[in-house]
N, C-alpha and C. Protein backbone atom coordinates (compact mmCIF):
# COMPACT_ATOMS: atom_id res chain seq x y z
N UNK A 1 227.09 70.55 132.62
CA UNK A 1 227.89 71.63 133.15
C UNK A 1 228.23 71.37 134.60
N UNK A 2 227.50 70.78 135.39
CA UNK A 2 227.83 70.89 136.40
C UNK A 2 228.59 69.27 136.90
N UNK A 3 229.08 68.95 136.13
CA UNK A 3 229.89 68.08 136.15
C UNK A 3 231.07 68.08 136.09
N UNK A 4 231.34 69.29 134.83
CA UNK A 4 232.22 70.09 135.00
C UNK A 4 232.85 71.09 135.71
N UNK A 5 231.84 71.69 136.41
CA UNK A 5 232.51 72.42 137.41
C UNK A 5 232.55 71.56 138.62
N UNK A 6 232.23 70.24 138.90
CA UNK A 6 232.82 69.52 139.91
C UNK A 6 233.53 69.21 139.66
N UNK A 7 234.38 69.11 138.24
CA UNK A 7 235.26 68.28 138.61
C UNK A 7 235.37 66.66 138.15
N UNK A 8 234.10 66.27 137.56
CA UNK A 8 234.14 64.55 137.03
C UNK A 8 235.09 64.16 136.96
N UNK A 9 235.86 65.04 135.27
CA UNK A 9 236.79 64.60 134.41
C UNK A 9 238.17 64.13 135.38
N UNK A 10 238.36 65.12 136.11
CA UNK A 10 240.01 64.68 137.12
C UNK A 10 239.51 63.91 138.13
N UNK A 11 237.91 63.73 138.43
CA UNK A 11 237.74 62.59 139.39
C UNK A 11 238.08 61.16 138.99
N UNK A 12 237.05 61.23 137.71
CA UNK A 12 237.04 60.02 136.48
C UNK A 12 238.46 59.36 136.55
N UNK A 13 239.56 60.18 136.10
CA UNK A 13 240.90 59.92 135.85
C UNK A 13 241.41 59.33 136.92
N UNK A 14 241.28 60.03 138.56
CA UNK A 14 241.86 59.57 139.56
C UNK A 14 241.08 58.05 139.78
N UNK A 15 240.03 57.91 139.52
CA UNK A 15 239.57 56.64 139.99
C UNK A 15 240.07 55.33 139.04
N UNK A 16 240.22 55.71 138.00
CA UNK A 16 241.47 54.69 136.67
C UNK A 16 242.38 54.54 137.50
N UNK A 17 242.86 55.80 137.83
CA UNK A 17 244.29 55.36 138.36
C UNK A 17 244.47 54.21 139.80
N UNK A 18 243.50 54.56 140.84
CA UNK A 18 243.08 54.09 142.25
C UNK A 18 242.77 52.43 141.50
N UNK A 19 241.64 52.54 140.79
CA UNK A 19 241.37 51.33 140.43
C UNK A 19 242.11 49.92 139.33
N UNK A 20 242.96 51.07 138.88
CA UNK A 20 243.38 49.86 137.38
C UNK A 20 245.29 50.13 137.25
N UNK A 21 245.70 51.25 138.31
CA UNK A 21 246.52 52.03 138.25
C UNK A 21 247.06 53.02 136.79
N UNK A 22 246.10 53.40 135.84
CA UNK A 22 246.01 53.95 135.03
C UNK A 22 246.74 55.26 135.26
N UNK A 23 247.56 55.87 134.31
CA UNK A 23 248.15 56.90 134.52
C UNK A 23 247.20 57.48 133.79
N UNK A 24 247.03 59.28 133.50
CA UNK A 24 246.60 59.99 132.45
C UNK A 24 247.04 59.96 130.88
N UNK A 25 248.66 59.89 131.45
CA UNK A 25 249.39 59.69 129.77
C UNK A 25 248.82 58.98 129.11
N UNK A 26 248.26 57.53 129.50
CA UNK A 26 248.21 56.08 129.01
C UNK A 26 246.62 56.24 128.42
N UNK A 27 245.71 57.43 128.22
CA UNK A 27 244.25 57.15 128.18
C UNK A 27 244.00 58.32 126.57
N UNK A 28 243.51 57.43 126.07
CA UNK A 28 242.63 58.67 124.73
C UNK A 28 241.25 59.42 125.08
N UNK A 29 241.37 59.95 125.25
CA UNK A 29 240.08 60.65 125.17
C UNK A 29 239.14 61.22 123.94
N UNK A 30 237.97 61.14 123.54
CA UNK A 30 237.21 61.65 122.58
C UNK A 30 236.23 62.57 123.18
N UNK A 31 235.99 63.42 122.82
CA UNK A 31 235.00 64.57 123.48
C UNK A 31 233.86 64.69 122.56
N UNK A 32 232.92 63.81 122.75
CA UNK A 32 231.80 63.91 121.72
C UNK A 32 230.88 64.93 121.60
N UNK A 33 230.42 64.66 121.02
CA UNK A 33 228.64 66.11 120.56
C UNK A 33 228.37 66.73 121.48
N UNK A 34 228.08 68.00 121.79
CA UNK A 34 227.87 68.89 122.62
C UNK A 34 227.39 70.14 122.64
N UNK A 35 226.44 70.42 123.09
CA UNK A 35 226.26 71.82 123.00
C UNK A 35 227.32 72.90 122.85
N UNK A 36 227.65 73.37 121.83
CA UNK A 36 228.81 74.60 121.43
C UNK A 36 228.69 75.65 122.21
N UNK A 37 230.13 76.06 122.55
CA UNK A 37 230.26 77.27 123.08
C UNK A 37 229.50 78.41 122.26
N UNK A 38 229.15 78.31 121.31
CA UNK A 38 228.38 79.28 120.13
C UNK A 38 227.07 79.28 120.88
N UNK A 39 226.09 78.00 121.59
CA UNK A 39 224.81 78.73 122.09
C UNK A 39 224.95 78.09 123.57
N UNK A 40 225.74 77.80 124.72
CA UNK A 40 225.68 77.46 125.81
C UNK A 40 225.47 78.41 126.23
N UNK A 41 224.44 79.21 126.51
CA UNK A 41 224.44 80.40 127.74
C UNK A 41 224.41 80.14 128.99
N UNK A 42 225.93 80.95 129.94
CA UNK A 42 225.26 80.72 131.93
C UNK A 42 225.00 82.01 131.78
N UNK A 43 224.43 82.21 132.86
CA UNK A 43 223.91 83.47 133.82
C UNK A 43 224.89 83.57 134.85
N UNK A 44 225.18 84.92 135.71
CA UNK A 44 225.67 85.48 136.56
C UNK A 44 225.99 84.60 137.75
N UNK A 45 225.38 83.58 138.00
CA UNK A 45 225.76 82.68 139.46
C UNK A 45 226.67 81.68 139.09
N UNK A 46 226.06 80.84 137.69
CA UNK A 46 227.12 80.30 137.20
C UNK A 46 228.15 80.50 137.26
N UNK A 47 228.18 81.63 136.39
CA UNK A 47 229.61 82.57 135.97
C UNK A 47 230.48 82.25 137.16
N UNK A 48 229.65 82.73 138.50
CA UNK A 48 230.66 83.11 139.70
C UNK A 48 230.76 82.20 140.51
N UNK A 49 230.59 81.03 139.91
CA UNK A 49 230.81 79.50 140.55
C UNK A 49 232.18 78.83 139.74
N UNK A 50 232.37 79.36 138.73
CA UNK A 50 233.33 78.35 138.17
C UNK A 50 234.04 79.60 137.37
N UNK A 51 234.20 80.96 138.02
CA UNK A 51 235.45 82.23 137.24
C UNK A 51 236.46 81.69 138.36
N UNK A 52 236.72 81.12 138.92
CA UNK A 52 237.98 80.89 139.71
C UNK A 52 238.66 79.53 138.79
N UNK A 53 237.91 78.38 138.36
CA UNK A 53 238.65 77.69 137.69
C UNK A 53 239.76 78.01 136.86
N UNK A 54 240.62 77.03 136.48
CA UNK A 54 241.83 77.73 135.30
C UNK A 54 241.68 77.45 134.52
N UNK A 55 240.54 76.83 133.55
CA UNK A 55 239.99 76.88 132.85
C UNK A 55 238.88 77.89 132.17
N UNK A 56 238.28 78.84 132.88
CA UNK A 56 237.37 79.14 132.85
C UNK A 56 237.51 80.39 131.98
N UNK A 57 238.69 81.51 131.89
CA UNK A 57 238.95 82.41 131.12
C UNK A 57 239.02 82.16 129.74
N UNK A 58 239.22 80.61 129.28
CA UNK A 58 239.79 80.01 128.10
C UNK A 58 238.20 79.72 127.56
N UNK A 59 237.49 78.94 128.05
CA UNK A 59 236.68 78.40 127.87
C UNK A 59 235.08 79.36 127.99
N UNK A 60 234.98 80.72 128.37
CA UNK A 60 233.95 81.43 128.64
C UNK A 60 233.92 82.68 127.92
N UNK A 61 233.09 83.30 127.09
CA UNK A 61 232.93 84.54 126.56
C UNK A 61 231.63 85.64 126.84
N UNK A 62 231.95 86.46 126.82
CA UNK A 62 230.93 87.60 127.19
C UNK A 62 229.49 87.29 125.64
N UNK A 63 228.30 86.66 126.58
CA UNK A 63 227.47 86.75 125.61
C UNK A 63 226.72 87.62 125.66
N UNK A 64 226.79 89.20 126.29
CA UNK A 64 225.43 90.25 127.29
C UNK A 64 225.35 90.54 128.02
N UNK A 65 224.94 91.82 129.09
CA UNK A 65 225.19 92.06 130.52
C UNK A 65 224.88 90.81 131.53
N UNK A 66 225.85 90.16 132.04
CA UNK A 66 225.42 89.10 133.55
C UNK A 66 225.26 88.07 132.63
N UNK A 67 225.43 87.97 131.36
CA UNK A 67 225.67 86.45 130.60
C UNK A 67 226.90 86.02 130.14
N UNK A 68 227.19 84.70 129.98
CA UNK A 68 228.26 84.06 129.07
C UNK A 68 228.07 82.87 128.29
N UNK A 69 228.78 82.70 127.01
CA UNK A 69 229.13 81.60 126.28
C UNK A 69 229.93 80.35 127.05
N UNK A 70 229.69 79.63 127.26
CA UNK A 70 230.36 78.72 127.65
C UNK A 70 230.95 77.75 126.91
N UNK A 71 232.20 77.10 126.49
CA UNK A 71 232.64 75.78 125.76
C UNK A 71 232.49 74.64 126.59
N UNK A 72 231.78 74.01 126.97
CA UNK A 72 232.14 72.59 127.85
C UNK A 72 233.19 71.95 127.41
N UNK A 73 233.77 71.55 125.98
CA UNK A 73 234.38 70.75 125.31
C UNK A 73 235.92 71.65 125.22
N UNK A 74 236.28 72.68 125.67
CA UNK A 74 237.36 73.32 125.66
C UNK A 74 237.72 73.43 127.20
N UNK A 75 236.58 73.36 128.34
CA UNK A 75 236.90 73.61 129.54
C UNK A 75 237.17 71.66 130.00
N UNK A 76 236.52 71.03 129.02
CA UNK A 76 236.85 69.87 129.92
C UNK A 76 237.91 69.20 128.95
N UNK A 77 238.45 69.90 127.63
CA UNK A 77 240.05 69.89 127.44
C UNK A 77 241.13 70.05 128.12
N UNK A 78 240.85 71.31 129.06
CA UNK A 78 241.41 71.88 130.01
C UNK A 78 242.07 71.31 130.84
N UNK A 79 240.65 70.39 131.43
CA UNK A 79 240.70 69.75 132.88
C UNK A 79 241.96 68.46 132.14
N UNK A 80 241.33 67.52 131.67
CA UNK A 80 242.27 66.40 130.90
C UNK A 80 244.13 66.91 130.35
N UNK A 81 243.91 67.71 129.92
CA UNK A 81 245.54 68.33 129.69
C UNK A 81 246.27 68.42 131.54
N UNK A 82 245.72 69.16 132.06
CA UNK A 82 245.94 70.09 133.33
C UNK A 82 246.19 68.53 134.55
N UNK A 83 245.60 67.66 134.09
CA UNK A 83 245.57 65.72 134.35
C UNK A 83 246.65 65.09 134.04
N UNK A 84 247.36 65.37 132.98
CA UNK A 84 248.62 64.72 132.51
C UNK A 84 248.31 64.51 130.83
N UNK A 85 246.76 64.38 130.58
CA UNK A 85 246.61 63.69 129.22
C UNK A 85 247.54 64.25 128.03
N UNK A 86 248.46 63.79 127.02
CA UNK A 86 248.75 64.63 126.29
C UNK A 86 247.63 65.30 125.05
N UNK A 87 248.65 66.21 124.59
CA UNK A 87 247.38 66.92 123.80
C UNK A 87 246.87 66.40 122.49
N UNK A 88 247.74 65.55 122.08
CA UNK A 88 247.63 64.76 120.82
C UNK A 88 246.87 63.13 120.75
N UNK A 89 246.37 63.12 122.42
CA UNK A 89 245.53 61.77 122.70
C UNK A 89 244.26 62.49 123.45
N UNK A 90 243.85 63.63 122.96
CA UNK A 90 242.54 64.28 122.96
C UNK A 90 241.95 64.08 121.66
N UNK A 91 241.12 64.00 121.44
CA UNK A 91 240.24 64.24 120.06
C UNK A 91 238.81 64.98 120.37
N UNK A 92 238.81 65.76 119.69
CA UNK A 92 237.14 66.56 120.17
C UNK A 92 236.34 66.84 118.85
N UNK A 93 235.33 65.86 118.66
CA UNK A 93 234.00 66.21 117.55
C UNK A 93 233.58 67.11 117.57
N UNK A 94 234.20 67.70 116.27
CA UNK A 94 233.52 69.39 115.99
C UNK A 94 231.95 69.59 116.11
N UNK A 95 231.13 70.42 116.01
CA UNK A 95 229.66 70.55 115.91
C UNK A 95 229.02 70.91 117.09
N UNK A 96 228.10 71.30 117.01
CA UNK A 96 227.06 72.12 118.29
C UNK A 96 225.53 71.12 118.23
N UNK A 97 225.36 70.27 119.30
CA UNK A 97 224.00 69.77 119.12
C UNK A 97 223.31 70.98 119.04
N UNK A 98 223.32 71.75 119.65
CA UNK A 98 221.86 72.42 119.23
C UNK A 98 221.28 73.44 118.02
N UNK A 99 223.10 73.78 117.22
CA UNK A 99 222.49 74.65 116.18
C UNK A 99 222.64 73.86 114.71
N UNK A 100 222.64 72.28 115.25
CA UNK A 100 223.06 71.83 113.87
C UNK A 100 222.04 70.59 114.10
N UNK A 101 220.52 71.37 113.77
CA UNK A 101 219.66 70.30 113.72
C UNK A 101 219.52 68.98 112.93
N UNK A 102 220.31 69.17 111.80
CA UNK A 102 220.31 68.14 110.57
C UNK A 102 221.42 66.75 111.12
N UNK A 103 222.03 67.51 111.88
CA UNK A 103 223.29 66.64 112.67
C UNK A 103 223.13 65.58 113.75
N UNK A 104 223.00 66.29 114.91
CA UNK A 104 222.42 66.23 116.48
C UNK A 104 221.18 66.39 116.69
N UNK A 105 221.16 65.45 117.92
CA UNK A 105 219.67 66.05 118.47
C UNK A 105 219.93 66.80 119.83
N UNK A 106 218.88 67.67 120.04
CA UNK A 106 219.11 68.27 121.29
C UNK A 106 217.96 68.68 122.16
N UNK A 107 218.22 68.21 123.30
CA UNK A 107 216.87 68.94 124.01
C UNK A 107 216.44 70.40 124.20
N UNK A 108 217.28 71.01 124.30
CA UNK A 108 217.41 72.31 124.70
C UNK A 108 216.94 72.68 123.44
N UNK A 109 217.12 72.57 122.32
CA UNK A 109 216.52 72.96 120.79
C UNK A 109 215.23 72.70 120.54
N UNK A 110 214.71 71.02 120.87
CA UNK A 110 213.46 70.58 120.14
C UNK A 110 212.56 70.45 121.72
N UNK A 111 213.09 70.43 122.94
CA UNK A 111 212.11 70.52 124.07
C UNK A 111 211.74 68.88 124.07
N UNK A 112 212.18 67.80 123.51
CA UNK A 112 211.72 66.83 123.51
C UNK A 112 213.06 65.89 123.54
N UNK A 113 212.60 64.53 124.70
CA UNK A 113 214.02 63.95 124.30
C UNK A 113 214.10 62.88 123.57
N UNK A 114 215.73 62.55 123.61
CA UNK A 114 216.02 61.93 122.26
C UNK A 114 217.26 61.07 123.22
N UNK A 115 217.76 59.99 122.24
CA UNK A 115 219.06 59.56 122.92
C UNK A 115 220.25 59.89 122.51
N UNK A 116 221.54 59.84 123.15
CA UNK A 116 222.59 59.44 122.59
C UNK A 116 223.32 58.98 123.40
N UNK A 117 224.56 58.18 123.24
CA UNK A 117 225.32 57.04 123.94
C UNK A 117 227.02 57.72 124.42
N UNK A 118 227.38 57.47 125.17
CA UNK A 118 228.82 57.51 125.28
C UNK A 118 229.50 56.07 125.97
N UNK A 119 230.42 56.13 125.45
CA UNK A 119 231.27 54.80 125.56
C UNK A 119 232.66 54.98 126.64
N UNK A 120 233.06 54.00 127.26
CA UNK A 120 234.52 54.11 128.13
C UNK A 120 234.65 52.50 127.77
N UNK A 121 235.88 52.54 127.61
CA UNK A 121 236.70 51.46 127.33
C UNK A 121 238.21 51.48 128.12
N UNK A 122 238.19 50.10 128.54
CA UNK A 122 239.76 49.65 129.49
C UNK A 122 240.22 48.73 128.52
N UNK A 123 241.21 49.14 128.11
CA UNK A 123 242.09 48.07 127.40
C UNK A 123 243.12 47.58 128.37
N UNK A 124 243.71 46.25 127.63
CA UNK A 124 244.82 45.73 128.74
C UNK A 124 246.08 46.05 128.76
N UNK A 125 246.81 46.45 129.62
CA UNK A 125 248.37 47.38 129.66
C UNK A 125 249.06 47.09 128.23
N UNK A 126 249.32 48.03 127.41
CA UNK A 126 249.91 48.14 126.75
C UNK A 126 249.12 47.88 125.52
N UNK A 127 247.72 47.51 125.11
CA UNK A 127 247.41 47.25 124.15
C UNK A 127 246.25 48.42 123.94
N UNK A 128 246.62 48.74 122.25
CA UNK A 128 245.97 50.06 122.11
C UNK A 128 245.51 50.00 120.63
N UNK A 129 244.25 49.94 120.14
CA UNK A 129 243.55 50.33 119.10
C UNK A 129 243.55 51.58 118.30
């Protein structure tokens, strides 16, 4: 989360671009496994750290007094669209690590950790898998 409310994703992007001159158009994105907006709970400071984003109305729901649902995977859709990415070179893996034990693993569920991997790949101008 708090990667997201810094900001990674449009950092990430600007540094493609600085470094490789990568536009946004030119990049796929996959949004893998994640804790679901169904059990991400913030609390009240959260909340009032990242209700100014323009993302944040889209991506946040009332879970209880001074709580919310959060989507990571819809707010850092957000950020990537709001980047240039188009919307049809997003892809986002349905599922909630933490309420789909048979699926994912999750810390926040089993209190114990576990791995999983994410990948970035540079292909060479114009060539695309």
């Amino acid at each position: 989360m708090a990667g997201v409310a810094a900001g990674v994703v449009p950092a990430a992007l600007a540094a493609l671009r600085r470094a490789f001159g990568t536009a946004p158009a030119q990049c796929l994105a996959t949004l893998g496994p994640a804790i679901g907006g169904c059990c991400y709970e913030v609390d009240a400071p959260v909340a009032r750290a990242m209700e100014g984003a323009p993302w944040w109305p889209d991506a946040a729901g009332a879970a209880g007094p001074g709580k919310w649902y959060l989507d990571l995977r819809r707010a850092v859709r957000a950020q990537l669209r709001a980047a240039g990415l188009p919307r049809d070179q997003i892809e986002v893996v349905p599922g909630c690590t933490r309420c789909q034990p048979d699926v994912f693993f999750s810390y926040r569920r089993e209190r114990a950790t576990g791995r999983m991997a994410a990948c970035i790949r540079l292909c060479e101008r114009g060539q695309r898998e």
